[in-house]
N, C-alpha and C. Protein backbone atom coordinates (compact mmCIF):
# COMPACT_ATOMS: atom_id res chain seq x y z
N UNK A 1 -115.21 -8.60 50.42
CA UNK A 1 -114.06 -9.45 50.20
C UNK A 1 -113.69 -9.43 48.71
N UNK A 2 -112.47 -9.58 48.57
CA UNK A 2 -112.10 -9.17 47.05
C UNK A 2 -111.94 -10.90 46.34
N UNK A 3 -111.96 -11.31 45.12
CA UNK A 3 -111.98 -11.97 44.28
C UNK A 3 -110.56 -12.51 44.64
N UNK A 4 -109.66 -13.85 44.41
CA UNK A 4 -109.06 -14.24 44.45
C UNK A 4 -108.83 -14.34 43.16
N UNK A 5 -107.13 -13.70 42.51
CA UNK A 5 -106.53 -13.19 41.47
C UNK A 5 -105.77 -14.18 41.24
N UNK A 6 -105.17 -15.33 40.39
CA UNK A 6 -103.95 -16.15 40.70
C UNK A 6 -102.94 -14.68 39.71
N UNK A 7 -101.80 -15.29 39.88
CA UNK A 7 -101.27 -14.48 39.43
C UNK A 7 -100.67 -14.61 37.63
N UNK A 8 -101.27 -15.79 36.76
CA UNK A 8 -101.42 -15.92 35.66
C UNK A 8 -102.41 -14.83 35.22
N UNK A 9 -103.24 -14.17 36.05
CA UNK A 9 -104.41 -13.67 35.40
C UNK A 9 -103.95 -12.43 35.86
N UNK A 10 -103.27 -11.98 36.92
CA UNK A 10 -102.26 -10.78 37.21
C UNK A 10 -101.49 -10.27 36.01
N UNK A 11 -100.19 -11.22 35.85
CA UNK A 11 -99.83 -10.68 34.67
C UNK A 11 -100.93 -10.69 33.08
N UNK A 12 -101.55 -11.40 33.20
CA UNK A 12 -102.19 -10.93 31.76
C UNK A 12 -102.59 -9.76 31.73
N UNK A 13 -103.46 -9.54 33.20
CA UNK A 13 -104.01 -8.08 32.96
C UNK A 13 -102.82 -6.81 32.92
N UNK A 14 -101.95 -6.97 33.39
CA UNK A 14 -100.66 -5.96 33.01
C UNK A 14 -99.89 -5.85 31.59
N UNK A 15 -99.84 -7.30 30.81
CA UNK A 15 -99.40 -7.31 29.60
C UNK A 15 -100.43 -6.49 28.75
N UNK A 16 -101.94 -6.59 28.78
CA UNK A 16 -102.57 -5.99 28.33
C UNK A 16 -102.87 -4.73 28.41
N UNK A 17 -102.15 -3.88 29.64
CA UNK A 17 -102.81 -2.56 29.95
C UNK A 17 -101.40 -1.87 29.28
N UNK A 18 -100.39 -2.60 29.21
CA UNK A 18 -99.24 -1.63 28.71
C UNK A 18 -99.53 -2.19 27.34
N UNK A 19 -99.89 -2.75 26.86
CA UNK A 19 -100.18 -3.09 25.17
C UNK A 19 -100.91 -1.54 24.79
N UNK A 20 -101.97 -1.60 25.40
CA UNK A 20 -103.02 -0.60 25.67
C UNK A 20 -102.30 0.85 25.38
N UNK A 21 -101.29 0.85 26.53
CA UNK A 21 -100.74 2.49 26.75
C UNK A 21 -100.13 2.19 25.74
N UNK A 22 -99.65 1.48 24.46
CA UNK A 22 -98.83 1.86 23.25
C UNK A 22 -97.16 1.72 23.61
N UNK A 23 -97.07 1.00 25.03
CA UNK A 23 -95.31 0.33 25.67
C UNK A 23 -95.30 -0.23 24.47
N UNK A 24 -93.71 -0.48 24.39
CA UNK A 24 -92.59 -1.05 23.61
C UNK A 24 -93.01 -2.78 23.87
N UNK A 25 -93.32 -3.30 22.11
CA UNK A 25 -93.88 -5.10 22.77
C UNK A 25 -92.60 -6.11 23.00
N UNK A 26 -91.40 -5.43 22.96
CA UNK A 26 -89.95 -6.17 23.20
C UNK A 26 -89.91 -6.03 24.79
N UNK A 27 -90.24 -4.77 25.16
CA UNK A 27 -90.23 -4.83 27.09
C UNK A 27 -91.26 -5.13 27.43
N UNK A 28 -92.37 -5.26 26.89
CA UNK A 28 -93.37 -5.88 27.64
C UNK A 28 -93.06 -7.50 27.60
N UNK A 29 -92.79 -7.69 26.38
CA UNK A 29 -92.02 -9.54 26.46
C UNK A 29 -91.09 -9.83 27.03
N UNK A 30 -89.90 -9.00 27.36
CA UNK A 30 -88.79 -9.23 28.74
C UNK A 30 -90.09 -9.13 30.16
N UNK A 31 -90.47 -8.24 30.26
CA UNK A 31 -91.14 -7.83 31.69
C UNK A 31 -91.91 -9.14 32.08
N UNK A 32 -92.47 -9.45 30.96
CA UNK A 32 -93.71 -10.94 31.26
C UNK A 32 -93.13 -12.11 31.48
N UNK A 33 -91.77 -12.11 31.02
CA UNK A 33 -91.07 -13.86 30.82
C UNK A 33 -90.75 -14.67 30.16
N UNK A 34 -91.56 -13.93 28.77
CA UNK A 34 -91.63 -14.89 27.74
C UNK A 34 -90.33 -15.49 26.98
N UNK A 35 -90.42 -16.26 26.59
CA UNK A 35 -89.11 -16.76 25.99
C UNK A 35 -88.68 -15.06 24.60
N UNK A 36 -89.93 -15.38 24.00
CA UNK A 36 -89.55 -14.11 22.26
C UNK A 36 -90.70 -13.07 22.13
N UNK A 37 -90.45 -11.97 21.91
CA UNK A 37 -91.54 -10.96 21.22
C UNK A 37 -92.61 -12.17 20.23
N UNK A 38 -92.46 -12.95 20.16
CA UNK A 38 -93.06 -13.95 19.03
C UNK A 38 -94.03 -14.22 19.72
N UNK A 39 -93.72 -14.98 21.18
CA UNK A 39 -94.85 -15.78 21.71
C UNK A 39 -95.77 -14.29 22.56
N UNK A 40 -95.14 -13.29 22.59
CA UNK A 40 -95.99 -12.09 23.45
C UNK A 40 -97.02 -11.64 22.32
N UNK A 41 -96.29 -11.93 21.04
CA UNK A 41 -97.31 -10.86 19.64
C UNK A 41 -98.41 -11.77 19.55
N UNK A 42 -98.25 -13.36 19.29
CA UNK A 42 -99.11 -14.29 19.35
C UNK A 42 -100.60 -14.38 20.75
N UNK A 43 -99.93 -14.37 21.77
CA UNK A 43 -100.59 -14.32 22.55
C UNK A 43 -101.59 -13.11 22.81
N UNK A 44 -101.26 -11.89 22.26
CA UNK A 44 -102.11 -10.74 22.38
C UNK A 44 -102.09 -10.06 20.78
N UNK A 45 -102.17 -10.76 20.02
CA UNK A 45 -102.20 -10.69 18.66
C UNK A 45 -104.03 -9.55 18.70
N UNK A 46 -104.81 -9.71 19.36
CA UNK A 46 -106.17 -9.26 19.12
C UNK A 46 -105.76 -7.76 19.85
N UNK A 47 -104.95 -7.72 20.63
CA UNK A 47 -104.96 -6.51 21.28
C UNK A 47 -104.07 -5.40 20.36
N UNK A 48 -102.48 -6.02 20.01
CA UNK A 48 -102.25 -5.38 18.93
C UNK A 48 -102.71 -4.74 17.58
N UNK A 49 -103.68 -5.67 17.13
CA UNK A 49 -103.84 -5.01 16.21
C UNK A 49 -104.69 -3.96 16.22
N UNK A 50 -105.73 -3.75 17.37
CA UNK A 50 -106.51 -2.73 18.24
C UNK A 50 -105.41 -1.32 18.09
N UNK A 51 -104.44 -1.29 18.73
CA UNK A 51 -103.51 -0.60 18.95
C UNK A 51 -103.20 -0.32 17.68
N UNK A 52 -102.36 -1.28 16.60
CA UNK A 52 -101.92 -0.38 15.62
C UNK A 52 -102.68 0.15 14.29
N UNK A 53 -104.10 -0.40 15.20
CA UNK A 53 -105.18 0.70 13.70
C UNK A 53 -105.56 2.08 14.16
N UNK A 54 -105.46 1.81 15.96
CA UNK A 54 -105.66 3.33 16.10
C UNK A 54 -103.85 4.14 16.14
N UNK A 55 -103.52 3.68 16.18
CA UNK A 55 -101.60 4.17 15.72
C UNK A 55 -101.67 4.68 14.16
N UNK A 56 -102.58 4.14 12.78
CA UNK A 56 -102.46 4.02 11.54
C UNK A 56 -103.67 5.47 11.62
N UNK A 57 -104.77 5.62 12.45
CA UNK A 57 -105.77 6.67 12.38
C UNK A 57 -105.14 7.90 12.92
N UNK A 58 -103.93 8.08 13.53
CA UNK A 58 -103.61 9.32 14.45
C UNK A 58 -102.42 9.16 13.05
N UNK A 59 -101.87 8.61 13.12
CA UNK A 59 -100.94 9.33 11.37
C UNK A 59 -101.57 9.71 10.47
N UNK A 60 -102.53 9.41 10.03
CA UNK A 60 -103.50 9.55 8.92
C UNK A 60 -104.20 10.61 9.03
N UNK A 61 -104.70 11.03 10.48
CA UNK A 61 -104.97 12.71 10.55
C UNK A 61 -103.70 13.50 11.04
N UNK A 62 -102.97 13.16 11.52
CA UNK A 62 -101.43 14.12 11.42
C UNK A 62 -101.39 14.12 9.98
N UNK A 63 -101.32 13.43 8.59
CA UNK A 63 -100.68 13.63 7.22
C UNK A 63 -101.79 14.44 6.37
N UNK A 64 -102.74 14.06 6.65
CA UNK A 64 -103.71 14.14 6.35
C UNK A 64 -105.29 15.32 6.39
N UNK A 65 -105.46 16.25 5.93
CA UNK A 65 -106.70 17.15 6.10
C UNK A 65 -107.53 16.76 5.29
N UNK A 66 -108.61 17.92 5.48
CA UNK A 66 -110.02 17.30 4.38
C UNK A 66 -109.80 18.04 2.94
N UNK A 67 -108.87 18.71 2.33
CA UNK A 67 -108.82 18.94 1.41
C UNK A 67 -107.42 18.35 0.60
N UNK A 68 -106.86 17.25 1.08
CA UNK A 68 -105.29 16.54 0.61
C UNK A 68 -104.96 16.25 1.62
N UNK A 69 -103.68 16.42 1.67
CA UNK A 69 -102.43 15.87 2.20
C UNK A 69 -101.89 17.30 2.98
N UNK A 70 -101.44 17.98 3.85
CA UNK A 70 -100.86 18.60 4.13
C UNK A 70 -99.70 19.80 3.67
N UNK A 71 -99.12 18.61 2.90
CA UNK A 71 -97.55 19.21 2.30
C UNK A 71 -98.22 20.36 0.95
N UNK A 72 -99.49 19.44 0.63
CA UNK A 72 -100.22 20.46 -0.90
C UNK A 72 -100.88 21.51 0.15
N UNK A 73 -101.72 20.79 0.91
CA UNK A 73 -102.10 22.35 1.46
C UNK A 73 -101.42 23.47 1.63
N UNK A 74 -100.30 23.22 2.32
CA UNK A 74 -99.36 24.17 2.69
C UNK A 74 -98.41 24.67 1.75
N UNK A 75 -98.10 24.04 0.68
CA UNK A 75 -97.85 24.30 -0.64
C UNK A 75 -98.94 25.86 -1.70
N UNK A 76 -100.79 25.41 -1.61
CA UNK A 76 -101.09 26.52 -1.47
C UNK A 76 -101.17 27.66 -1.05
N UNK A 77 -100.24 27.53 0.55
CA UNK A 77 -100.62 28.50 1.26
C UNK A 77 -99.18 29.58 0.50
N UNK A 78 -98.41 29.19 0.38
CA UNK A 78 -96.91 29.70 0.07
C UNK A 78 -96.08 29.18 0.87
N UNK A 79 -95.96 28.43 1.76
CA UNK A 79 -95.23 27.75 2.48
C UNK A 79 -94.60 26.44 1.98
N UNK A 80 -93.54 26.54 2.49
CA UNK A 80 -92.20 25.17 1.79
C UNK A 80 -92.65 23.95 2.32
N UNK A 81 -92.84 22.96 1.26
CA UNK A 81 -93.82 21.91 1.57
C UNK A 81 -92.25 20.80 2.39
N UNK A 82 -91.44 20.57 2.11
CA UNK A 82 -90.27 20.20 2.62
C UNK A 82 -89.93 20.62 4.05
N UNK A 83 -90.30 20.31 5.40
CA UNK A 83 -90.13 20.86 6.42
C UNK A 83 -88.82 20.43 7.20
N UNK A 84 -88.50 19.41 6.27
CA UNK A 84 -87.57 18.89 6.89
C UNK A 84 -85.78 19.57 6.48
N UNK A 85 -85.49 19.64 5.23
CA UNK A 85 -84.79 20.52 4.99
C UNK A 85 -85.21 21.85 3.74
N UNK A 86 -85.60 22.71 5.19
CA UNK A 86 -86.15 24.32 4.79
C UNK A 86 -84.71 24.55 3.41
């Protein structure tokens, strides 16, 4: 027999699993009910910030190698450190 779920504890566990997958926290705060992105950031304030340190570690090795920054690496290599306008 399965556990009886109310459904306060339904949606939490859904606000949290799309926090998780890195969803948009403006549609996850329409989707849930909440009055503002304010009371959704507050309420899962511990989960966000989970999320945006590993968001701050995947930029940081995208910019980032073990000998600089990228743009110098590739600067040694002979390559135009400006990728954006070659």
């Amino acid at each position: 027999m399965l556990p009886r779920i109310n459904f306060h504890t339904l949606r939490h566990t859904w606000v949290s699993l799309k926090i998780e997958q890195g969803e948009n926290l403006v549609y996850i705060s329409e989707q849930a009910g909440h009055s503002n992105v304010v009371t959704t950031s507050s309420i899962y304030a511990h989960l966000i910030k989970k999320t945006n340190y590993e968001s701050a570690c995947g930029l940081e090795e995208m910019i980032f190698e073990k000998n600089g920054s990228k743009p110098v690496a590739e600067n040694e290599k002979g390559l135009t450190v400006n990728s954006v306008n070659p």
